[in-house]
PDB file of N, CA and C in Angstrom:
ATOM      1  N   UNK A   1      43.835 234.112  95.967  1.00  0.00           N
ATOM      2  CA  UNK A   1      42.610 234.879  95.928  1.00  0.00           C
ATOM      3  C   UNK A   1      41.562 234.088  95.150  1.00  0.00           C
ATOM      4  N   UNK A   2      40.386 233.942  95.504  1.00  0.00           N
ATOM      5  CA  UNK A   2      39.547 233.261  94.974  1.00  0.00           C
ATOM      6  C   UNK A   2      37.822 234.167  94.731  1.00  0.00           C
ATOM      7  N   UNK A   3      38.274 234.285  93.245  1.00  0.00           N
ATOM      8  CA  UNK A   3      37.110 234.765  92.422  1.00  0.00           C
ATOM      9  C   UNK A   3      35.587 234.506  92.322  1.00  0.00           C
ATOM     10  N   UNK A   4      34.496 235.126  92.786  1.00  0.00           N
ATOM     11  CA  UNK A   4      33.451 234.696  92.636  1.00  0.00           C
ATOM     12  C   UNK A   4      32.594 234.936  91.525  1.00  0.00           C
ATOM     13  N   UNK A   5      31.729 234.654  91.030  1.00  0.00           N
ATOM     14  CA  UNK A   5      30.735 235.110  89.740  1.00  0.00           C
ATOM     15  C   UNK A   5      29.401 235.159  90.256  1.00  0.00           C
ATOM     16  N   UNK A   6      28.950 236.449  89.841  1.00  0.00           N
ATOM     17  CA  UNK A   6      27.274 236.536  90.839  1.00  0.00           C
ATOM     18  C   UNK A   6      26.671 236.423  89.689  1.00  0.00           C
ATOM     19  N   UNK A   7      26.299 234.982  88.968  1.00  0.00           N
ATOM     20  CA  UNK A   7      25.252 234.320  88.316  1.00  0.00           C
ATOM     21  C   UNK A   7      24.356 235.234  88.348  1.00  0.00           C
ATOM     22  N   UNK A   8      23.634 236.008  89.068  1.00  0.00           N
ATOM     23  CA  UNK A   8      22.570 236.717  88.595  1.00  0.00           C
ATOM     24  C   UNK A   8      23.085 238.167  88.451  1.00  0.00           C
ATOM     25  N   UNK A   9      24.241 238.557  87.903  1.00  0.00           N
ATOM     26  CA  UNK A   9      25.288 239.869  87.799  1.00  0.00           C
ATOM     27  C   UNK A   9      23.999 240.389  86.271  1.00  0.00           C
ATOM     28  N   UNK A  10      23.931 238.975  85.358  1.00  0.00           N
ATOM     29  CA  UNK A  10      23.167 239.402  83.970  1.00  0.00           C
ATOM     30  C   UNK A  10      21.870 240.034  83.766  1.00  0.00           C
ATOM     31  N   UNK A  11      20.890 239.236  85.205  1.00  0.00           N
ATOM     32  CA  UNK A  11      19.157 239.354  85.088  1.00  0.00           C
ATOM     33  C   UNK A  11      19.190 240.901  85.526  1.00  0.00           C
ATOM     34  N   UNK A  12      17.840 240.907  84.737  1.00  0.00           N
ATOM     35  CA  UNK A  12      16.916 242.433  85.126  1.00  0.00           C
ATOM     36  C   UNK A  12      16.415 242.401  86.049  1.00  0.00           C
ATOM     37  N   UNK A  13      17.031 243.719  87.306  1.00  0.00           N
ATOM     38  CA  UNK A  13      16.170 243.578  87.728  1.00  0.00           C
ATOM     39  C   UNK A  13      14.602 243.975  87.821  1.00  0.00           C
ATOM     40  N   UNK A  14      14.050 244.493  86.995  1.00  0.00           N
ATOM     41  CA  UNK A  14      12.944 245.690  86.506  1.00  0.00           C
ATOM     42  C   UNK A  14      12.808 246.103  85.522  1.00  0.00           C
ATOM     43  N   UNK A  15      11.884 246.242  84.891  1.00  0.00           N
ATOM     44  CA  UNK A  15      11.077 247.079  83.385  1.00  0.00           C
ATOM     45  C   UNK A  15      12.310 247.917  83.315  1.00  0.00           C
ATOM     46  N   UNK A  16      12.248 248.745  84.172  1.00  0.00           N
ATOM     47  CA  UNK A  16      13.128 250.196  83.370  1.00  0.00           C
ATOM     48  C   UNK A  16      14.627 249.538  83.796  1.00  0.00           C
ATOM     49  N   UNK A  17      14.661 249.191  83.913  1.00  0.00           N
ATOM     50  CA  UNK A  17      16.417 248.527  83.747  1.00  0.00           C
ATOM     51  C   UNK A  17      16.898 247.918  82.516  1.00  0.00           C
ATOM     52  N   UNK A  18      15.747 247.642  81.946  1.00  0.00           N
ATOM     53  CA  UNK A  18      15.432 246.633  80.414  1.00  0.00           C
ATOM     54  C   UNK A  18      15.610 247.542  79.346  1.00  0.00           C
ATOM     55  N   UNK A  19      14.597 248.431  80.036  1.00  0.00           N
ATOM     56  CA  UNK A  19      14.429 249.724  78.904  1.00  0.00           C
ATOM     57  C   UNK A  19      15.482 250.487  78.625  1.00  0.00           C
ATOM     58  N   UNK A  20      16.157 251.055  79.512  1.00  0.00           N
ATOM     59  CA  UNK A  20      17.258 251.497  79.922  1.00  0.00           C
ATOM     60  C   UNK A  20      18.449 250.902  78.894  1.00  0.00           C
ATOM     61  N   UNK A  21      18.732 250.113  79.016  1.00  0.00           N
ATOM     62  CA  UNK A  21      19.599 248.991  78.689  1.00  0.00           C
ATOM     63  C   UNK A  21      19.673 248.957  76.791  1.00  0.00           C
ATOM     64  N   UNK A  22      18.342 248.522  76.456  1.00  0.00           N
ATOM     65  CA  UNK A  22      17.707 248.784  75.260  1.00  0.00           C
ATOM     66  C   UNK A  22      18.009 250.055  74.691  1.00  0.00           C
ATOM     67  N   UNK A  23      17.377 250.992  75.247  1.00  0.00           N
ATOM     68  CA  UNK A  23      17.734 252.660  74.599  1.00  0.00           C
ATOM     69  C   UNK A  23      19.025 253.069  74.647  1.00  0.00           C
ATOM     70  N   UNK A  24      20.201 252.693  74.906  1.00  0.00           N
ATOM     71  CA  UNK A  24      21.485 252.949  75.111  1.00  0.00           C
ATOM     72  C   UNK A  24      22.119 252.147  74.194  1.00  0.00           C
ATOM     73  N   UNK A  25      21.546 250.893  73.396  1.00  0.00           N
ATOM     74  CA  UNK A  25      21.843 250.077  72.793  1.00  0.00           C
ATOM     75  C   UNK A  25      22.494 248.907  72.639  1.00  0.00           C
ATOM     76  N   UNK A  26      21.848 248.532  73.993  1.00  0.00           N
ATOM     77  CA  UNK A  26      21.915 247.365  74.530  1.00  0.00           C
ATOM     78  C   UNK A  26      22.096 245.705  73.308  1.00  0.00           C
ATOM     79  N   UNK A  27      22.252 245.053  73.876  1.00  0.00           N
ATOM     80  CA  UNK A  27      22.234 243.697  73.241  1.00  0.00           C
ATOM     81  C   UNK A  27      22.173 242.248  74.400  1.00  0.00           C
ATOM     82  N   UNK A  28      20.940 241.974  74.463  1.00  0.00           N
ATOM     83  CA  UNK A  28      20.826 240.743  74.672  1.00  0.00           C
ATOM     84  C   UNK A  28      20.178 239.123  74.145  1.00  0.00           C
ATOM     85  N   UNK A  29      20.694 238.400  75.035  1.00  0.00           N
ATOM     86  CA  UNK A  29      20.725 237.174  74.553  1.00  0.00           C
ATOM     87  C   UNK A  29      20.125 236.617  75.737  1.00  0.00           C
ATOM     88  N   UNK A  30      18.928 235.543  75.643  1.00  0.00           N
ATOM     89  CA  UNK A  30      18.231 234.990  76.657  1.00  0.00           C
ATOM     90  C   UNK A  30      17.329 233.728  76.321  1.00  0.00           C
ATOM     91  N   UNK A  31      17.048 233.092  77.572  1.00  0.00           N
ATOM     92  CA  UNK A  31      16.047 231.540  77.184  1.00  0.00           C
ATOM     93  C   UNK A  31      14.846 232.037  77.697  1.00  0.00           C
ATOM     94  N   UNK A  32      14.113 231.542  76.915  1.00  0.00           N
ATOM     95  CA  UNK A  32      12.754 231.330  77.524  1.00  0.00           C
ATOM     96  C   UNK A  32      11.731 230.019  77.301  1.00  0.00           C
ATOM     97  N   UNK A  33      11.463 228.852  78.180  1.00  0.00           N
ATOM     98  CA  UNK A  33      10.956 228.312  77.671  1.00  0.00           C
ATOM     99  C   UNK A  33      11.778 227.425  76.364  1.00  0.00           C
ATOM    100  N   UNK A  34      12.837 227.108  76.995  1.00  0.00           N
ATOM    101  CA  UNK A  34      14.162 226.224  76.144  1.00  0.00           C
ATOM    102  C   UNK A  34      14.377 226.580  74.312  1.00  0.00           C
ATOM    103  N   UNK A  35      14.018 228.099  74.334  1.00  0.00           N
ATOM    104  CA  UNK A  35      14.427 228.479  73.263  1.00  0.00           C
ATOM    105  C   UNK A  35      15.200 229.875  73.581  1.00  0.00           C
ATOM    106  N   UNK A  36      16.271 229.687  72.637  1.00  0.00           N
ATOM    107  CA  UNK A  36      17.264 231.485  72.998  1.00  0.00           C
ATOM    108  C   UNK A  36      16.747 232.364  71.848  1.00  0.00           C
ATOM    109  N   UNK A  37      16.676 233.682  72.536  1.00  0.00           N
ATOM    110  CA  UNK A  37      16.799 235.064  71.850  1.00  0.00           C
ATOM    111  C   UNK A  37      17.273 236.125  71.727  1.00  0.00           C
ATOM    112  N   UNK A  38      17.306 236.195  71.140  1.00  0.00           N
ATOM    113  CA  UNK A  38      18.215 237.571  70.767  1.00  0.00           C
ATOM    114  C   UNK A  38      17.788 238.640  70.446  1.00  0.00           C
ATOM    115  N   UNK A  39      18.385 239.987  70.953  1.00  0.00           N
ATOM    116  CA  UNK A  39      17.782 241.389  70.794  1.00  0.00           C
ATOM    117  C   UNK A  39      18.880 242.056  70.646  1.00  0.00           C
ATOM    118  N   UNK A  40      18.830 242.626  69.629  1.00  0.00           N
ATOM    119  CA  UNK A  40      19.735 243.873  69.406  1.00  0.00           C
ATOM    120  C   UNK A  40      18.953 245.396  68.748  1.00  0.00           C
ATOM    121  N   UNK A  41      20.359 246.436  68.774  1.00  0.00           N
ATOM    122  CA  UNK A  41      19.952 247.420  68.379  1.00  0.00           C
ATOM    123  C   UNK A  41      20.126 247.755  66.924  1.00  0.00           C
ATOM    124  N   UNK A  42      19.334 247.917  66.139  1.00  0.00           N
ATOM    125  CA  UNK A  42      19.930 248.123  64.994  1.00  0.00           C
ATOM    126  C   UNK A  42      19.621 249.466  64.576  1.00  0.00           C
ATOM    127  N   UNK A  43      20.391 250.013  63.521  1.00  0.00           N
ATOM    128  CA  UNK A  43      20.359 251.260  63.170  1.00  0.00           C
ATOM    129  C   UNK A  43      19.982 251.402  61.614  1.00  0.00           C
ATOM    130  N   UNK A  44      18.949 251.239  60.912  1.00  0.00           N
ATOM    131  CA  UNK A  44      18.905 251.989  59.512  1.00  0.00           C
ATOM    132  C   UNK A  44      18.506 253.093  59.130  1.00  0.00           C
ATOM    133  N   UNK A  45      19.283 253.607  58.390  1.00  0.00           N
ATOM    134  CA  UNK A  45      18.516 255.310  58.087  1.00  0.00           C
ATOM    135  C   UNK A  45      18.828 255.913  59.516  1.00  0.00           C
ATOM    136  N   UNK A  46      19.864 255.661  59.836  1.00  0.00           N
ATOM    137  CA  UNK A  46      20.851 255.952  61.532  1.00  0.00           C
ATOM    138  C   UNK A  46      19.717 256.768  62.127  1.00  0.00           C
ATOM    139  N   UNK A  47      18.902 255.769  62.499  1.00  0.00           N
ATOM    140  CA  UNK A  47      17.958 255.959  63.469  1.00  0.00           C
ATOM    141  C   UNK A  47      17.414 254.432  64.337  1.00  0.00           C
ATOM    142  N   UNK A  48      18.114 254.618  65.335  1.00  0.00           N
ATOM    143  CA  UNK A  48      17.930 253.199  66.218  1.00  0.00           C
ATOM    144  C   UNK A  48      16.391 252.695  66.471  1.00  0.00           C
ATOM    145  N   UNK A  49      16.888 251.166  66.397  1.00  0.00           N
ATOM    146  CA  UNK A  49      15.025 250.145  66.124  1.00  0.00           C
ATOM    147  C   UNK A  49      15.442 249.531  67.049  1.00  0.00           C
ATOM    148  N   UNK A  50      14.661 248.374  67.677  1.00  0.00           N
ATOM    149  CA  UNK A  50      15.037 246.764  67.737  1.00  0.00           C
ATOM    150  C   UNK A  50      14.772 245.774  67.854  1.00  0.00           C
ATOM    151  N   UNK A  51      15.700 245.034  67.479  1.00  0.00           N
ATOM    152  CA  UNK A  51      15.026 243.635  66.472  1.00  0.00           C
ATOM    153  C   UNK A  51      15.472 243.021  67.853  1.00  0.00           C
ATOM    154  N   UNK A  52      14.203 241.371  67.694  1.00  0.00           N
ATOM    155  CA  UNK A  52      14.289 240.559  68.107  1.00  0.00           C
ATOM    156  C   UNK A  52      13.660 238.939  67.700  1.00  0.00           C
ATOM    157  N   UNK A  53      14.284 238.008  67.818  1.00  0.00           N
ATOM    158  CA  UNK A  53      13.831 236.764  67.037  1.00  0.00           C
ATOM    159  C   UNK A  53      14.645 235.769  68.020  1.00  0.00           C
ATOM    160  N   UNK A  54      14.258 234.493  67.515  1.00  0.00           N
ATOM    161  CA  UNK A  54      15.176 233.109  67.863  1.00  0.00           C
ATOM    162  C   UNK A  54      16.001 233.461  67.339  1.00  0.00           C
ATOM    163  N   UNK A  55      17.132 232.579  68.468  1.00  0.00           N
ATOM    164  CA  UNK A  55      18.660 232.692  67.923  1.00  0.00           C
ATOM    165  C   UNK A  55      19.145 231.668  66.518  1.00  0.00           C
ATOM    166  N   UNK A  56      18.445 232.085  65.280  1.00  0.00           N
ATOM    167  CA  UNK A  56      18.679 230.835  64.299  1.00  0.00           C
ATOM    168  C   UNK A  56      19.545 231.554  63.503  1.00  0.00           C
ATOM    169  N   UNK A  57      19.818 232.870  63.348  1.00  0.00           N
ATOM    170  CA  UNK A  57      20.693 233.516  62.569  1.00  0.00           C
ATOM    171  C   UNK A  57      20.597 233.818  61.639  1.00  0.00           C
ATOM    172  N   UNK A  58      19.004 233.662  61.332  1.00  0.00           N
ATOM    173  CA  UNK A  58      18.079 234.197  59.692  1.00  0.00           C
ATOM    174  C   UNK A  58      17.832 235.057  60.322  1.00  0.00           C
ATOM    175  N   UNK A  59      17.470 236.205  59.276  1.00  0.00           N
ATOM    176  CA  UNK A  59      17.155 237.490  59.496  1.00  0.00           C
ATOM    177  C   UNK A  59      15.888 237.867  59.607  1.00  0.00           C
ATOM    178  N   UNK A  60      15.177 236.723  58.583  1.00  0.00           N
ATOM    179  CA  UNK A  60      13.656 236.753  58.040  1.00  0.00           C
ATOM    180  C   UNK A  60      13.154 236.110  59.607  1.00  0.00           C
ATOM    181  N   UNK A  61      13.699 235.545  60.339  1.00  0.00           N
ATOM    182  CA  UNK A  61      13.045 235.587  61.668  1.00  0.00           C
ATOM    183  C   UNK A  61      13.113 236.086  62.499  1.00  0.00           C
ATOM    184  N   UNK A  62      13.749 237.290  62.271  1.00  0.00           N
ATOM    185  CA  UNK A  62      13.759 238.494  63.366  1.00  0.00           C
ATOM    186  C   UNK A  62      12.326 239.360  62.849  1.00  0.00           C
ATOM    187  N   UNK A  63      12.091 240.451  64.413  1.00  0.00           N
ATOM    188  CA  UNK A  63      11.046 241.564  63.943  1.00  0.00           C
ATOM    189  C   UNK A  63      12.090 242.632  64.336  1.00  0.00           C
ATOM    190  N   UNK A  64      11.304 243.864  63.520  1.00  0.00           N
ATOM    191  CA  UNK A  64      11.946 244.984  64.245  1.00  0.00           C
ATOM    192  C   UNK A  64      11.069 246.400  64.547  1.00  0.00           C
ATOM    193  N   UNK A  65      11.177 246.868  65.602  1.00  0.00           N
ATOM    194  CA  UNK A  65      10.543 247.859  65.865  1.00  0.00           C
ATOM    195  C   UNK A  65      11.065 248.852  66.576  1.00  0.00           C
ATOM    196  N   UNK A  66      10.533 250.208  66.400  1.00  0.00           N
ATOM    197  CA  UNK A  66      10.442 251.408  66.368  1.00  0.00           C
ATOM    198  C   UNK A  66      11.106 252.035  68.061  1.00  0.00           C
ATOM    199  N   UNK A  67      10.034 251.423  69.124  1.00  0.00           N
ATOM    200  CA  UNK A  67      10.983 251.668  70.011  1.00  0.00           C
ATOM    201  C   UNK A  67      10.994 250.293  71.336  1.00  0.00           C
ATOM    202  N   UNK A  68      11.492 250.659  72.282  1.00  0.00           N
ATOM    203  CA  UNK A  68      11.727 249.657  73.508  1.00  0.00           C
ATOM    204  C   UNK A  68      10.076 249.562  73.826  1.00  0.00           C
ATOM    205  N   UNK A  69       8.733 250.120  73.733  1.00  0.00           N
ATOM    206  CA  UNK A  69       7.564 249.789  74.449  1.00  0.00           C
ATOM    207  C   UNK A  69       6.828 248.982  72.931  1.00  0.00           C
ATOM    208  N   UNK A  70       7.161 249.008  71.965  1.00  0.00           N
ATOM    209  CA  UNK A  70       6.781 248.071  70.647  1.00  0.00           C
ATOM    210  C   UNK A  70       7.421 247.032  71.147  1.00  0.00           C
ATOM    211  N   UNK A  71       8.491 246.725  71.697  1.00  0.00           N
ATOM    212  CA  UNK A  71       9.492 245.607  71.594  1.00  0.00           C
ATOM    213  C   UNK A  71       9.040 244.986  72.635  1.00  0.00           C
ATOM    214  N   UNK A  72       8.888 245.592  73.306  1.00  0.00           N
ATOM    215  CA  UNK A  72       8.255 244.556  74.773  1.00  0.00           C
ATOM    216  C   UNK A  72       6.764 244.363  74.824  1.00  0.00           C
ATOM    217  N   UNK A  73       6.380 244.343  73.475  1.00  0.00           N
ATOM    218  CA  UNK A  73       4.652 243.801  73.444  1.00  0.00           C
ATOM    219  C   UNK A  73       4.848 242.575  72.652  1.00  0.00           C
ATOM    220  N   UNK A  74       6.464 241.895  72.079  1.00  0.00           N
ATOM    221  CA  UNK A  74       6.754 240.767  71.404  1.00  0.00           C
ATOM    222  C   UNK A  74       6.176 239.449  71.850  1.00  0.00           C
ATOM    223  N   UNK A  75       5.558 238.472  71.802  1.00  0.00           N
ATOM    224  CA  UNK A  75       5.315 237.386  72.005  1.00  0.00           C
ATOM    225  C   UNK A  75       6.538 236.237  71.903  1.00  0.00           C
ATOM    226  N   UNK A  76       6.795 235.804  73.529  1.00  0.00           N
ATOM    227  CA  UNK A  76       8.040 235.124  73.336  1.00  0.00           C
ATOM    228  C   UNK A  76       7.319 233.718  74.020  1.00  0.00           C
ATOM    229  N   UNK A  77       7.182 232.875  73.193  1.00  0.00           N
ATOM    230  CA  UNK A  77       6.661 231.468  73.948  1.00  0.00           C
ATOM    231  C   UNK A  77       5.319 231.734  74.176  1.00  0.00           C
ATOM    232  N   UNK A  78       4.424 232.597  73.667  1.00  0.00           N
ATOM    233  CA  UNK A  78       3.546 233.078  74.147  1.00  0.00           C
ATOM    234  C   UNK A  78       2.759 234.009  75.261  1.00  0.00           C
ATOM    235  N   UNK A  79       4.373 234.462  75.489  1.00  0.00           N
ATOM    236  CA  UNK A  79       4.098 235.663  77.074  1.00  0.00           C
ATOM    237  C   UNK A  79       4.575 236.588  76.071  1.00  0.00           C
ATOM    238  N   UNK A  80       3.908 237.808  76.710  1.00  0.00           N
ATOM    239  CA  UNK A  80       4.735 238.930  76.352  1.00  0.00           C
ATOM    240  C   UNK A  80       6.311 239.743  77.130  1.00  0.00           C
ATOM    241  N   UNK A  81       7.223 239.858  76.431  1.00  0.00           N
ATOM    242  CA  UNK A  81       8.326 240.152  76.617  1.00  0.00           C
ATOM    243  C   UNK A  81       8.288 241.243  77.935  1.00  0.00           C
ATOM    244  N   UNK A  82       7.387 241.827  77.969  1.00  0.00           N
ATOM    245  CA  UNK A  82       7.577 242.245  79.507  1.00  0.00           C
ATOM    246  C   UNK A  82       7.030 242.007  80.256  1.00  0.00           C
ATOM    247  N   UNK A  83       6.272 240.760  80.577  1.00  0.00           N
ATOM    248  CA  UNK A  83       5.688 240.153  81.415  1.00  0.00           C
ATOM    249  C   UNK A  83       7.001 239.092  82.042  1.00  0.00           C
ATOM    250  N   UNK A  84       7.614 238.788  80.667  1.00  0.00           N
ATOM    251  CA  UNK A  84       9.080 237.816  81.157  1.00  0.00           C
ATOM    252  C   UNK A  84      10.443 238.262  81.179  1.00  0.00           C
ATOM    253  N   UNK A  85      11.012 239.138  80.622  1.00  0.00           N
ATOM    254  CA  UNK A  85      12.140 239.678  81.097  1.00  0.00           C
ATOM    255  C   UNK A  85      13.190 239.468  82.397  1.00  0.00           C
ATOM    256  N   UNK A  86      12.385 240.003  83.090  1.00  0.00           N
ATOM    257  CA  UNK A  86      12.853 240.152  84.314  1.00  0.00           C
ATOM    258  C   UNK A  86      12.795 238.086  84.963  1.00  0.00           C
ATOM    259  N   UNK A  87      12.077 237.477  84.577  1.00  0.00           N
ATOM    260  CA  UNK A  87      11.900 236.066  84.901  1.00  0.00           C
ATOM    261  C   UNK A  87      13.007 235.076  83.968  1.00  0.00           C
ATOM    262  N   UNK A  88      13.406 235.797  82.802  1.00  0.00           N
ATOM    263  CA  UNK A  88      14.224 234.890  81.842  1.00  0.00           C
ATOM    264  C   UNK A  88      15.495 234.961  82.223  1.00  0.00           C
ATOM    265  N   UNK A  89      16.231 233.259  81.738  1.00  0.00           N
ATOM    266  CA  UNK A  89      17.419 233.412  81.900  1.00  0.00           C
ATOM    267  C   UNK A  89      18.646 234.262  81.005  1.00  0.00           C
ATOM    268  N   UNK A  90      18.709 235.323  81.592  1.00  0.00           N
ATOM    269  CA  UNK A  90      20.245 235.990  80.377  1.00  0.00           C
ATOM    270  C   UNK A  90      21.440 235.241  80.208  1.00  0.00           C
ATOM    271  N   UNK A  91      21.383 235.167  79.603  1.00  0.00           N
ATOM    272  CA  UNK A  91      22.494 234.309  79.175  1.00  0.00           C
ATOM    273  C   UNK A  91      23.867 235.254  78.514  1.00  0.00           C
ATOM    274  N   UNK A  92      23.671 236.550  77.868  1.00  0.00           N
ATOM    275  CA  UNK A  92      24.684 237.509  77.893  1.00  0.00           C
ATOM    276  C   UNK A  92      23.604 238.466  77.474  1.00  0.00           C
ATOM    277  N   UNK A  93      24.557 239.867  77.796  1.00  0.00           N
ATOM    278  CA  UNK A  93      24.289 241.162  77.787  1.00  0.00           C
ATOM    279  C   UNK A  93      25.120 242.401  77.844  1.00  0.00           C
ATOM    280  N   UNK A  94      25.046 243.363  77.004  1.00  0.00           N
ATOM    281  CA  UNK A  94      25.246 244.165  77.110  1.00  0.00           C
ATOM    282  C   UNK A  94      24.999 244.963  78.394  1.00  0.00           C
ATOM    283  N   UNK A  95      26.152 245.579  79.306  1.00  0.00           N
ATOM    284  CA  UNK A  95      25.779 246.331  80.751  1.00  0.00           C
ATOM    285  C   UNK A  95      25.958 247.385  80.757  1.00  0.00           C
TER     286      UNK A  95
END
């Protein structure tokens, strides 16, 4: 039996698939413009945010915000995160 992998199983296809994804507490990881990022959900004062930054693993270069339509006004390479989403490569994700 021979296994296939649908390479694009990861990409968005659409805004609300993103959003979606995000509000459930999603976690992804993606390139844009030969830099990776990362988005997760975080919870303080157990009330869900989310952060997003380069994948450098400082904290002080993450942002975090309030909800999924703050988060997708982020400047990634100089586009805004929902202008590119759906165009970036995922590289992993939460499904």
């Amino acid at each position: 039996m021979i296994l296939t992998v649908d390479e694009d199983a990861n990409q968005f296809k659409s805004l609300s698939e993103f959003k979606s994804c995000m509000s459930r507490g999603g976690d992804v990881e993606f390139e844009w413009k030969g830099i990776d990022y990362t988005l997760s959900s975080v919870w303080p004062n157990d009330k869900m945010k989310f952060s997003i930054g380069p994948c450098t693993r400082v904290e002080k270069d993450c942002t975090v915000y309030d909800t999924v339509d703050e988060l997708l006004e982020y400047k990634v390479g100089g586009d805004k995160l929902r202008d590119i989403i759906t165009q970036a490569e995922i590289i992993d994700r939460t499904l």
